[in-house]
N, C-alpha and C. Protein backbone atom coordinates (compact mmCIF):
# COMPACT_ATOMS: atom_id res chain seq x y z
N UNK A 1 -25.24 -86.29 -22.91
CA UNK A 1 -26.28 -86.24 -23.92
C UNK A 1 -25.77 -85.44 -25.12
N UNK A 2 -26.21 -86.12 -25.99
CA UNK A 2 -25.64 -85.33 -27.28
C UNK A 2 -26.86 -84.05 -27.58
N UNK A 3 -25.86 -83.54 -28.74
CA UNK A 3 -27.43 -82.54 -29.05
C UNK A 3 -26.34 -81.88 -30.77
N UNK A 4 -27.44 -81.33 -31.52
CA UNK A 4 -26.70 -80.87 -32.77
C UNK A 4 -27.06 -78.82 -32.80
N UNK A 5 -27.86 -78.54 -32.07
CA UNK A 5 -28.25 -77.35 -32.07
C UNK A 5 -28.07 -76.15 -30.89
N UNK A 6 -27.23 -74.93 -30.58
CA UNK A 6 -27.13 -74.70 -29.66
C UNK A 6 -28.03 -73.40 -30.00
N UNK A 7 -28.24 -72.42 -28.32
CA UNK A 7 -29.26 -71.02 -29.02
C UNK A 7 -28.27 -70.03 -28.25
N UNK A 8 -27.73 -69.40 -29.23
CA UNK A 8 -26.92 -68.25 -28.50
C UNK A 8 -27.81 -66.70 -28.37
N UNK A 9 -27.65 -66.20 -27.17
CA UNK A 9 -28.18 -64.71 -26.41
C UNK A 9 -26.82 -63.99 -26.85
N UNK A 10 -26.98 -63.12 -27.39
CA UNK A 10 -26.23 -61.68 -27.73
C UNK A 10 -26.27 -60.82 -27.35
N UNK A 11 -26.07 -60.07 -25.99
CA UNK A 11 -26.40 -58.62 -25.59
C UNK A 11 -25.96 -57.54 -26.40
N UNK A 12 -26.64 -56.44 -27.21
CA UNK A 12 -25.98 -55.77 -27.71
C UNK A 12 -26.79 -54.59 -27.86
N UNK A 13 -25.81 -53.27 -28.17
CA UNK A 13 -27.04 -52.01 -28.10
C UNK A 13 -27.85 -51.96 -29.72
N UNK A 14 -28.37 -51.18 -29.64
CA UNK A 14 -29.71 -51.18 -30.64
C UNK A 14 -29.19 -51.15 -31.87
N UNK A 15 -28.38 -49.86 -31.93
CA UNK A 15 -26.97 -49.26 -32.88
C UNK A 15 -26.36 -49.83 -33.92
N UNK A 16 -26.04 -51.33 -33.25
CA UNK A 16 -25.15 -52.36 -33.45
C UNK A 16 -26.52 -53.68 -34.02
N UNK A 17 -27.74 -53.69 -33.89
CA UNK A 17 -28.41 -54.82 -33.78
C UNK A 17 -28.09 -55.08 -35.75
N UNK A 18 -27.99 -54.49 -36.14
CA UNK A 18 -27.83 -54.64 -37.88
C UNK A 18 -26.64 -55.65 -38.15
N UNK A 19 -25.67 -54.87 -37.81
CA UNK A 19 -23.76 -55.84 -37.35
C UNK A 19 -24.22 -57.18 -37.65
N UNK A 20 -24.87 -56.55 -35.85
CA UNK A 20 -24.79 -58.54 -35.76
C UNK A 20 -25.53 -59.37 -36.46
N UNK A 21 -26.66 -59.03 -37.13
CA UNK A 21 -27.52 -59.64 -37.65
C UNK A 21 -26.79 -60.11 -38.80
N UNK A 22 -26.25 -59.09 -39.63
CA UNK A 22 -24.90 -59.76 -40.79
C UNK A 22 -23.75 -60.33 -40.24
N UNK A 23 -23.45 -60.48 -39.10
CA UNK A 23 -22.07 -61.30 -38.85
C UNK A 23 -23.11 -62.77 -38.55
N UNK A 24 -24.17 -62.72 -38.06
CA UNK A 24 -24.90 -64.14 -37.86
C UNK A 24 -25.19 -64.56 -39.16
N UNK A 25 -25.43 -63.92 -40.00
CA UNK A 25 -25.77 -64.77 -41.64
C UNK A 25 -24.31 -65.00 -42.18
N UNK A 26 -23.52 -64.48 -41.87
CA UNK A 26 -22.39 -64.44 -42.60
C UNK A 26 -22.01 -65.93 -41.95
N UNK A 27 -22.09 -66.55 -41.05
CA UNK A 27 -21.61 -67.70 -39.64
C UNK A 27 -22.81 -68.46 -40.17
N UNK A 28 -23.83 -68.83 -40.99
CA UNK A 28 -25.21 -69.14 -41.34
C UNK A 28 -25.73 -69.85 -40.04
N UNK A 29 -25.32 -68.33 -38.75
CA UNK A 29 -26.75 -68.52 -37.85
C UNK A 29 -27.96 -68.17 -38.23
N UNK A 30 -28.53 -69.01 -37.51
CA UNK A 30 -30.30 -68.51 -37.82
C UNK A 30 -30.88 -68.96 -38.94
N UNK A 31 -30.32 -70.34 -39.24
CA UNK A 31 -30.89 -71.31 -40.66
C UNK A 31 -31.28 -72.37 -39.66
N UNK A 32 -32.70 -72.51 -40.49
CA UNK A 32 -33.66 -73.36 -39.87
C UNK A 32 -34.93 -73.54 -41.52
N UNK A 33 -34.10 -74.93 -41.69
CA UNK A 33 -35.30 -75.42 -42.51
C UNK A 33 -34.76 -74.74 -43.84
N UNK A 34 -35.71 -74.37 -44.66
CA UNK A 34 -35.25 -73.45 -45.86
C UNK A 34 -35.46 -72.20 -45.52
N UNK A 35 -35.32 -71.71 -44.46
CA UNK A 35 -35.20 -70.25 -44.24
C UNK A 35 -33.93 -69.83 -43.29
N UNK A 36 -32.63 -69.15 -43.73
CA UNK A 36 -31.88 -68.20 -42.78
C UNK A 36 -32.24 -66.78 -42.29
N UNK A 37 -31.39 -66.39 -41.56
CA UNK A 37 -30.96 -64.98 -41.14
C UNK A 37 -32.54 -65.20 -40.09
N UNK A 38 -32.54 -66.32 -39.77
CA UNK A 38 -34.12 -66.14 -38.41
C UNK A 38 -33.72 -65.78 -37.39
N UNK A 39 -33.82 -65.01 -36.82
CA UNK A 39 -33.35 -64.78 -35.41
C UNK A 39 -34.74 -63.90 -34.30
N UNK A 40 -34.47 -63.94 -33.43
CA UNK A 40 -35.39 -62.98 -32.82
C UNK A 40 -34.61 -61.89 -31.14
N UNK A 41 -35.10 -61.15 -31.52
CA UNK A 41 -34.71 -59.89 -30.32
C UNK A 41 -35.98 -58.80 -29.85
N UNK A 42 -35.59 -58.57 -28.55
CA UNK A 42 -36.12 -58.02 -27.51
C UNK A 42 -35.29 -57.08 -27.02
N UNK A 43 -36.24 -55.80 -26.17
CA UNK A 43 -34.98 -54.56 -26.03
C UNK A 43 -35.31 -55.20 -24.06
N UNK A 44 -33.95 -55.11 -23.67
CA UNK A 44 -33.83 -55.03 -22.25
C UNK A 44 -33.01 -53.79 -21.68
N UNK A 45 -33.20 -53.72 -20.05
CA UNK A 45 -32.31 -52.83 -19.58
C UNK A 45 -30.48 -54.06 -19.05
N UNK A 46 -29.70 -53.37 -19.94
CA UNK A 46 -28.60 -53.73 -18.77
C UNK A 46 -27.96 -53.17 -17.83
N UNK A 47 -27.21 -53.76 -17.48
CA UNK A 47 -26.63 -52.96 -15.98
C UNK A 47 -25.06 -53.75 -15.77
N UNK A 48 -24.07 -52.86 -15.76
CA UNK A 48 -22.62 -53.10 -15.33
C UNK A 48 -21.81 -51.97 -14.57
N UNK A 49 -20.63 -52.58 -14.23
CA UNK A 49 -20.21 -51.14 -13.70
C UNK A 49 -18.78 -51.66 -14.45
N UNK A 50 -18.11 -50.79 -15.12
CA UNK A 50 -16.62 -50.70 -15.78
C UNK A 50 -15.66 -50.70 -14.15
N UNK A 51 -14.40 -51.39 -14.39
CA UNK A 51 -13.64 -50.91 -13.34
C UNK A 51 -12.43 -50.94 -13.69
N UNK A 52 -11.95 -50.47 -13.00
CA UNK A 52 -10.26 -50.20 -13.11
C UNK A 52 -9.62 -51.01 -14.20
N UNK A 53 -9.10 -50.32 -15.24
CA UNK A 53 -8.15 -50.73 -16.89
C UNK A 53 -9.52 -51.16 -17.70
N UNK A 54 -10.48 -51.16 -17.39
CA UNK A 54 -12.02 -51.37 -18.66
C UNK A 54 -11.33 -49.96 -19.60
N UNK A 55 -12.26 -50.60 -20.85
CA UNK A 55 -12.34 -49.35 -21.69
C UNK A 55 -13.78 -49.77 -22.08
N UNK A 56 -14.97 -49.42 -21.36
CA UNK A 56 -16.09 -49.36 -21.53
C UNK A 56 -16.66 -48.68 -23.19
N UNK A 57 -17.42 -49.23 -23.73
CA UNK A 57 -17.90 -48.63 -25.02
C UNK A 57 -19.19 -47.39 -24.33
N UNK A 58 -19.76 -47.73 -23.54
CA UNK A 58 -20.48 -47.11 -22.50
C UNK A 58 -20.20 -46.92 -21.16
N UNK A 59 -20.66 -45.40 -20.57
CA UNK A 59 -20.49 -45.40 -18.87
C UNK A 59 -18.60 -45.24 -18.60
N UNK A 60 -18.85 -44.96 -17.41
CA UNK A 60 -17.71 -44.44 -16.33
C UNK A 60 -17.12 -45.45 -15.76
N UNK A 61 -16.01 -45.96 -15.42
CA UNK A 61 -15.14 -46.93 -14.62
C UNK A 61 -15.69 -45.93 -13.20
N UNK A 62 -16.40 -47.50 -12.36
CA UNK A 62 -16.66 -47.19 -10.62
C UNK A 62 -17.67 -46.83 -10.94
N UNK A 63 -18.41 -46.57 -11.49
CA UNK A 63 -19.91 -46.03 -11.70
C UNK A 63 -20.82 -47.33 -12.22
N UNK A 64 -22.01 -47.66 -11.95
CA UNK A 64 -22.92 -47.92 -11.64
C UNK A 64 -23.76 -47.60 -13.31
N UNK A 65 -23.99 -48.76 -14.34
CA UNK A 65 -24.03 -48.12 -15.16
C UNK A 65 -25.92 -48.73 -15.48
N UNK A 66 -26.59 -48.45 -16.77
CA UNK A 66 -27.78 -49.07 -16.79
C UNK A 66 -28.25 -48.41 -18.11
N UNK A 67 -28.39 -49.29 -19.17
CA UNK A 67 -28.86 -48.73 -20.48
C UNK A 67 -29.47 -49.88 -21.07
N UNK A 68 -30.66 -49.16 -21.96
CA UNK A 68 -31.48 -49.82 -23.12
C UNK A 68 -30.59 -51.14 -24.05
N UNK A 69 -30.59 -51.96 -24.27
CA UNK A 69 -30.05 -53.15 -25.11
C UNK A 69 -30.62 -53.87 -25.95
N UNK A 70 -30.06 -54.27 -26.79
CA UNK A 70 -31.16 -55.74 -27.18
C UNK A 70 -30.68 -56.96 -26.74
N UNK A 71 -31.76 -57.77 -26.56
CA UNK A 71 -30.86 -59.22 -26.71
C UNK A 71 -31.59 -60.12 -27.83
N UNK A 72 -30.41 -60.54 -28.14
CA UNK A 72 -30.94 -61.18 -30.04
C UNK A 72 -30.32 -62.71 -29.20
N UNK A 73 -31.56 -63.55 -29.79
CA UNK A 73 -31.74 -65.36 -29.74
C UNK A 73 -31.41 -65.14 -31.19
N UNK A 74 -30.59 -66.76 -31.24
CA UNK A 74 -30.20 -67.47 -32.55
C UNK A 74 -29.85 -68.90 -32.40
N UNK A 75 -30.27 -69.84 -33.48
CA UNK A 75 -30.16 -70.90 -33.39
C UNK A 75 -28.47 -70.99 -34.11
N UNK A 76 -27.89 -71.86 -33.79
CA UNK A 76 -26.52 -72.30 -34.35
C UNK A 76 -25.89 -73.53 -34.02
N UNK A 77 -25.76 -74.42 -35.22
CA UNK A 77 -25.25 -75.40 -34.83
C UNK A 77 -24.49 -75.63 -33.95
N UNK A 78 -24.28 -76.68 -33.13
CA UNK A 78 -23.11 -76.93 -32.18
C UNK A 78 -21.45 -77.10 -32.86
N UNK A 79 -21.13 -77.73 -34.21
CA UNK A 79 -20.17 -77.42 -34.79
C UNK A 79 -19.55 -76.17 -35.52
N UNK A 80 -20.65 -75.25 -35.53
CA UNK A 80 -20.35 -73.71 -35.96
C UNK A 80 -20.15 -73.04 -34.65
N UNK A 81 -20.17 -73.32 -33.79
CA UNK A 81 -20.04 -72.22 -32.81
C UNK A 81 -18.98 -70.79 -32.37
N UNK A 82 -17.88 -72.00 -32.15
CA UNK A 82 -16.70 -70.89 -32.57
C UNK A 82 -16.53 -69.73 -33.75
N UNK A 83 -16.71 -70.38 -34.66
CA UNK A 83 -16.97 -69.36 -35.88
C UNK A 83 -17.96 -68.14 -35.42
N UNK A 84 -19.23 -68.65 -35.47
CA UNK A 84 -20.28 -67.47 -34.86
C UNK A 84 -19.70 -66.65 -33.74
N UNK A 85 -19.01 -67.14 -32.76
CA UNK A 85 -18.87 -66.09 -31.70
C UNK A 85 -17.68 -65.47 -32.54
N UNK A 86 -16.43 -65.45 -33.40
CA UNK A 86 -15.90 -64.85 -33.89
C UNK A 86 -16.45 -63.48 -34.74
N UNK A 87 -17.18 -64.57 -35.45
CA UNK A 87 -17.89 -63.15 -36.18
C UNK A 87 -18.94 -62.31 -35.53
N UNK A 88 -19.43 -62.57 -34.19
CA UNK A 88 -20.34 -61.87 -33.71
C UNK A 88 -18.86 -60.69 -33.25
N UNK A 89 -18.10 -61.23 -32.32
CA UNK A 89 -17.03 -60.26 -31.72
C UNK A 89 -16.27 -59.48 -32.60
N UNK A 90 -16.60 -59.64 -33.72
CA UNK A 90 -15.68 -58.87 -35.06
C UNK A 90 -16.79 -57.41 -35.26
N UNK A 91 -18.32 -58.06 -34.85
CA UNK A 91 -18.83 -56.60 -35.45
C UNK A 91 -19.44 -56.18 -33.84
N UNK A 92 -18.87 -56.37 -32.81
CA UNK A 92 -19.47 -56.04 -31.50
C UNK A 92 -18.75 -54.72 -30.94
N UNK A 93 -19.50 -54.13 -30.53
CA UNK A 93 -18.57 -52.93 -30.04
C UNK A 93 -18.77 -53.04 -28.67
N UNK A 94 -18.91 -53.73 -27.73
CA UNK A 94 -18.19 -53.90 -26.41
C UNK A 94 -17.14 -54.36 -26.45
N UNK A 95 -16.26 -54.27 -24.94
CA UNK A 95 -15.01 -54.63 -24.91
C UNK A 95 -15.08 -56.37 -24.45
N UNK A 96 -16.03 -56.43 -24.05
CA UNK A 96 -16.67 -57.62 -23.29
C UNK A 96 -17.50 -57.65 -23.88
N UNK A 97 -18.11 -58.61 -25.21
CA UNK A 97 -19.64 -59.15 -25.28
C UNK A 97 -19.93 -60.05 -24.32
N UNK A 98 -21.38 -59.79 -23.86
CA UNK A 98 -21.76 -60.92 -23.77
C UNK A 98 -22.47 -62.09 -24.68
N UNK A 99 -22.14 -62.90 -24.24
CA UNK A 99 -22.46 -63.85 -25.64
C UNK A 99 -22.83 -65.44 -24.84
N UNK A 100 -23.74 -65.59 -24.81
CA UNK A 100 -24.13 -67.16 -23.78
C UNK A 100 -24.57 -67.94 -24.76
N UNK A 101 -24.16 -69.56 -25.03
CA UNK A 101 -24.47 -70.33 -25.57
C UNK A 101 -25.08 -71.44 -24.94
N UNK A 102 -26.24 -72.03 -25.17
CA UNK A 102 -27.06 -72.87 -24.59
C UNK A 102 -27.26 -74.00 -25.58
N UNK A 103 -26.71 -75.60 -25.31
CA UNK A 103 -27.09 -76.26 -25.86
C UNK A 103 -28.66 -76.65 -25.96
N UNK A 104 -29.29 -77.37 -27.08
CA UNK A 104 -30.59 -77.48 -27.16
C UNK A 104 -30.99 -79.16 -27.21
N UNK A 105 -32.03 -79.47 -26.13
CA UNK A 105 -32.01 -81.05 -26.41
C UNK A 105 -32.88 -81.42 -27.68
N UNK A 106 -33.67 -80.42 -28.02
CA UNK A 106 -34.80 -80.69 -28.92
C UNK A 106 -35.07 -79.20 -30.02
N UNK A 107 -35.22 -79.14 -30.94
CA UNK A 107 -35.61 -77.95 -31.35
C UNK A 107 -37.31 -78.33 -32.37
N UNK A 108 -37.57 -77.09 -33.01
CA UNK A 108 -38.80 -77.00 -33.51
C UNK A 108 -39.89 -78.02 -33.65
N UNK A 109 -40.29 -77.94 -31.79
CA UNK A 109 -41.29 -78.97 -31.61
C UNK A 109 -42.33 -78.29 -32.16
């Protein structure tokens, strides 16, 4: 099935939620219609544990870790994608983003 729109999840700390919000306009995620820079975020708890050769931005390697986050939704074309995750990982300060992309069969029903 084809599709032209994917919605990428961004885990990122609060700190950082500005970054990304300009590395997503900069990638013109979050254009929809005549309006950009749309996005939406929610604060969650995450949870990882660093291990052996991590260089964690947060927490202890072997430890058990769990902190406040956001996670920021964004719409982005399916042919921009690469780009966006570049520029998201340019202003991310984990060593590991997470970054999940979900194609979309339908958008703004």
């Amino acid at each position: 099935m084809e599709f032209e729109f994917c919605k990428m999840e961004i885990f990122v700390p609060k700190s950082h939620l500005e970054a990304i919000r300009r590395a997503l306009q900069s990638a013109d995620a979050g254009h929809i219609g005549n309006y950009d820079s749309c996005l939406s975020y929610s604060e969650v708890t995450g949870c990882w544990r660093p291990l052996e050769g991590s260089h964690p931005y947060r927490g202890e390697q072997n430890r058990i870790c769990a902190e406040k986050e956001c996670k920021v939704e964004v719409i982005c074309k399916k042919d921009s994608v690469e780009e966006t995750i570049r520029a998201v990982k340019a202003a991310h300060p984990y060593e590991v983003p997470v970054i999940n992309v979900i194609p979309l069969y339908r958008t703004g029903l």
